[in-house]
N, C-alpha and C. Protein backbone atom coordinates (compact mmCIF):
# COMPACT_ATOMS: atom_id res chain seq x y z
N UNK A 1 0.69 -112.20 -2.64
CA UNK A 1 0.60 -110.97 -3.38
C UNK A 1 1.56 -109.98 -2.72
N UNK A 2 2.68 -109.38 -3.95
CA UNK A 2 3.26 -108.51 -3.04
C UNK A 2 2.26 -107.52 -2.51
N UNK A 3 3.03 -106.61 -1.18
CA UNK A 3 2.13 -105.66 -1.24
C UNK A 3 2.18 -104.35 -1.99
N UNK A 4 3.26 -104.00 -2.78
CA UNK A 4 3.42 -103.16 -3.61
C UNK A 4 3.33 -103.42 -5.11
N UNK A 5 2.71 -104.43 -5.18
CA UNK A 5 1.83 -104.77 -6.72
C UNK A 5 0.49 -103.86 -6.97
N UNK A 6 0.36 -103.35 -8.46
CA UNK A 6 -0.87 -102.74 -8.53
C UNK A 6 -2.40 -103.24 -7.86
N UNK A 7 -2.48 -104.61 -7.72
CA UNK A 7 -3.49 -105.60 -7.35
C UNK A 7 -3.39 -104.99 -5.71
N UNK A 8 -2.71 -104.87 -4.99
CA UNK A 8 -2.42 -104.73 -3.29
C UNK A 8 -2.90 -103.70 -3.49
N UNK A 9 -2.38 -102.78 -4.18
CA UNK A 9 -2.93 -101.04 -3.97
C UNK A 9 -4.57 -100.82 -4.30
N UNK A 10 -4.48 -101.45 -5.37
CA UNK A 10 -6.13 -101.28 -5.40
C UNK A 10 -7.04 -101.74 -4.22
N UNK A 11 -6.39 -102.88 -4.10
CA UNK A 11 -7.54 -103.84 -2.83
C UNK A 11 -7.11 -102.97 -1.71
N UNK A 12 -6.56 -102.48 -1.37
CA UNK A 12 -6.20 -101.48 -0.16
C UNK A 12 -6.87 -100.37 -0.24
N UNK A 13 -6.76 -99.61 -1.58
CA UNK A 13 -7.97 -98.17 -1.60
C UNK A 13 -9.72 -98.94 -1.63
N UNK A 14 -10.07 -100.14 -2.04
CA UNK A 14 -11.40 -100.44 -1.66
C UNK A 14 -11.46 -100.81 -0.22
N UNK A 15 -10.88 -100.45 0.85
CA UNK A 15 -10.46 -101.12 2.28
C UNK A 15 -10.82 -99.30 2.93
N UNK A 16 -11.75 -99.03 4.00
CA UNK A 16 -11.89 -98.27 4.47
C UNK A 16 -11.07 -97.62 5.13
N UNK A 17 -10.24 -98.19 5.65
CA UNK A 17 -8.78 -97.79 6.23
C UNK A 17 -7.67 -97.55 5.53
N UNK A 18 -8.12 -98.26 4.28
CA UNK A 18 -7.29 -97.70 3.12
C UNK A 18 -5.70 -98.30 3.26
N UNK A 19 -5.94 -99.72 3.97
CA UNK A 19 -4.93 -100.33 3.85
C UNK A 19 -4.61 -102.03 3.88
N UNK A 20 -4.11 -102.73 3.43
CA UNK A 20 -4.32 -103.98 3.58
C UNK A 20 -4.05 -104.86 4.92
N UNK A 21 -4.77 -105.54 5.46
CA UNK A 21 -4.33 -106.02 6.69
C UNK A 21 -3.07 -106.71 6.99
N UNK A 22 -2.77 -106.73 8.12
CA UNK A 22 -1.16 -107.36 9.02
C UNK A 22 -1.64 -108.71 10.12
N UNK A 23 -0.89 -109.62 9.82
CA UNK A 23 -0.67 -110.15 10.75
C UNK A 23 -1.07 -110.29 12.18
N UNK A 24 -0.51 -108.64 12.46
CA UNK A 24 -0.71 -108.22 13.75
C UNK A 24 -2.10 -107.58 14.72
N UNK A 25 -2.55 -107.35 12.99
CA UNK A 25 -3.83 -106.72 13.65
C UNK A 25 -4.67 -108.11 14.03
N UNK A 26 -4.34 -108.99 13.07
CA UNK A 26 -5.25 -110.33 13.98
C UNK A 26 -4.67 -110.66 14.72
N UNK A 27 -3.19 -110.83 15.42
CA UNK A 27 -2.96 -111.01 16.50
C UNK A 27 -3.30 -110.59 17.65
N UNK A 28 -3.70 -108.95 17.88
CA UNK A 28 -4.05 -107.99 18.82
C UNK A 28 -5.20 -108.42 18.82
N UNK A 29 -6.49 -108.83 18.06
CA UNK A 29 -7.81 -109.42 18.15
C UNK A 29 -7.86 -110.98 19.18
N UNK A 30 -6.97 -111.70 18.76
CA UNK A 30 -6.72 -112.89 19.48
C UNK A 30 -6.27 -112.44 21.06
N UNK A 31 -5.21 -111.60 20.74
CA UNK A 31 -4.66 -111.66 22.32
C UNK A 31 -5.64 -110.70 22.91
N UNK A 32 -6.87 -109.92 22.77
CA UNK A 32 -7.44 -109.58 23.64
C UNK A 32 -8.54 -110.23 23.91
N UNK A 33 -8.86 -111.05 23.48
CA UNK A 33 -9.94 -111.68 23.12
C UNK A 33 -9.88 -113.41 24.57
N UNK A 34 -8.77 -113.62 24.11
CA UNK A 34 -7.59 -114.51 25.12
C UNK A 34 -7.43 -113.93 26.27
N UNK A 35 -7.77 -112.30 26.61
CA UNK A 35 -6.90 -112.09 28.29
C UNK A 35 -8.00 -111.87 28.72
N UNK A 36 -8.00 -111.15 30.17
CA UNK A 36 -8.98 -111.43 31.02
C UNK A 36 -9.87 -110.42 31.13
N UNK A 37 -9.55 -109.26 30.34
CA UNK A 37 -10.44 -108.41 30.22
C UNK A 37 -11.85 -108.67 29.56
N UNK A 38 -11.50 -109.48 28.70
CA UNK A 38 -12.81 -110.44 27.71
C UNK A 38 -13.35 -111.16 28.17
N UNK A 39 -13.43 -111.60 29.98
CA UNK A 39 -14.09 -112.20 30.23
C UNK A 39 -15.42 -112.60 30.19
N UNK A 40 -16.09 -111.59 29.94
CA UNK A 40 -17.50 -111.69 29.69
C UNK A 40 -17.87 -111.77 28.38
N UNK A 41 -17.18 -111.96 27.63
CA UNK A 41 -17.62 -111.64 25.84
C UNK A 41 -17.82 -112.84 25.70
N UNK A 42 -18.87 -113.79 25.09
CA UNK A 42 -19.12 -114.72 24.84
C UNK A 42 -19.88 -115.34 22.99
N UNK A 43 -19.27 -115.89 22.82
CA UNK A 43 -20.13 -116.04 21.49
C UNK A 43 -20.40 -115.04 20.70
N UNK A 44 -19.17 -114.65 20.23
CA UNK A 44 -19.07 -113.56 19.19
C UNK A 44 -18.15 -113.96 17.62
N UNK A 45 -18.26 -113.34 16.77
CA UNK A 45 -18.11 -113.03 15.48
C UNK A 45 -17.17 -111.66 15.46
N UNK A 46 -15.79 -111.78 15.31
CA UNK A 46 -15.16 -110.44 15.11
C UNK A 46 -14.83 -110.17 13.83
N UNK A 47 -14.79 -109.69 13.03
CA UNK A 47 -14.45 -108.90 11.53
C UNK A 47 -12.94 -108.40 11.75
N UNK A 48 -12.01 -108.92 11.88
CA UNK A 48 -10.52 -108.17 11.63
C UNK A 48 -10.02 -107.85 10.20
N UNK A 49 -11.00 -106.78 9.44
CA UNK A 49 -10.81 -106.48 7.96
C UNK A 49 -11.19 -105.09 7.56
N UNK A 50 -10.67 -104.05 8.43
CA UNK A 50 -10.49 -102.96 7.95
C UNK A 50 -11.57 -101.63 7.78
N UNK A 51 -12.57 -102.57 7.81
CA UNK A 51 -14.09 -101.97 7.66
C UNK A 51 -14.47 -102.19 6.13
N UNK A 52 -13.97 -103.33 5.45
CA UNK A 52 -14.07 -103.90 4.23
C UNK A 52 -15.50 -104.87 4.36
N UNK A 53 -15.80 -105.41 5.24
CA UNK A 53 -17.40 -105.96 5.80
C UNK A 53 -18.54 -104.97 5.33
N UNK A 54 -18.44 -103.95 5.88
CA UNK A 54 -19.54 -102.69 5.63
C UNK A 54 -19.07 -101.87 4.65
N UNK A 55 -17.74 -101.62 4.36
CA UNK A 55 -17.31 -100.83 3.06
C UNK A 55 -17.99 -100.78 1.43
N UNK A 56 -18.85 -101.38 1.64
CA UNK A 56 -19.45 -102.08 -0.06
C UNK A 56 -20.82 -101.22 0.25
N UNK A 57 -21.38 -101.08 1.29
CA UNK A 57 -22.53 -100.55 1.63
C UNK A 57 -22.68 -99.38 1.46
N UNK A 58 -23.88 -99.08 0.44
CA UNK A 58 -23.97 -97.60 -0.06
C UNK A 58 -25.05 -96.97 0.73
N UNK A 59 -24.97 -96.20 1.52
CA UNK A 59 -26.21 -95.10 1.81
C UNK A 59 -27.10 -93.96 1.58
């Protein structure tokens, strides 16, 4: 999908951040996740999606 197709823009304004994800942002999840600061994090579930997980949730 380009990202400047009407379809990208929409799915980007339902995206809390109000933008569609990169590459990079799952890369920066991996590589910290990978160095040694994470040493103690064990058995986790990360969401790299914008706040599109909880975004649907009405209060």
């Amino acid at each position: 999908m380009s990202p400047e197709s009407e379809r990208a823009k929409k799915l980007a304004q339902s995206i809390p951040l109000g933008r569609l994800g990169k590459s990079t942002d799952v890369a920066r999840a991996v590589s910290f996740f990978s160095s040694p600061d994470a040493d103690f994090i064990t058995g986790q579930t990360l969401y790299v999606c914008g706040g599109a997980s909880i975004g649907s949730i009405s209060i």
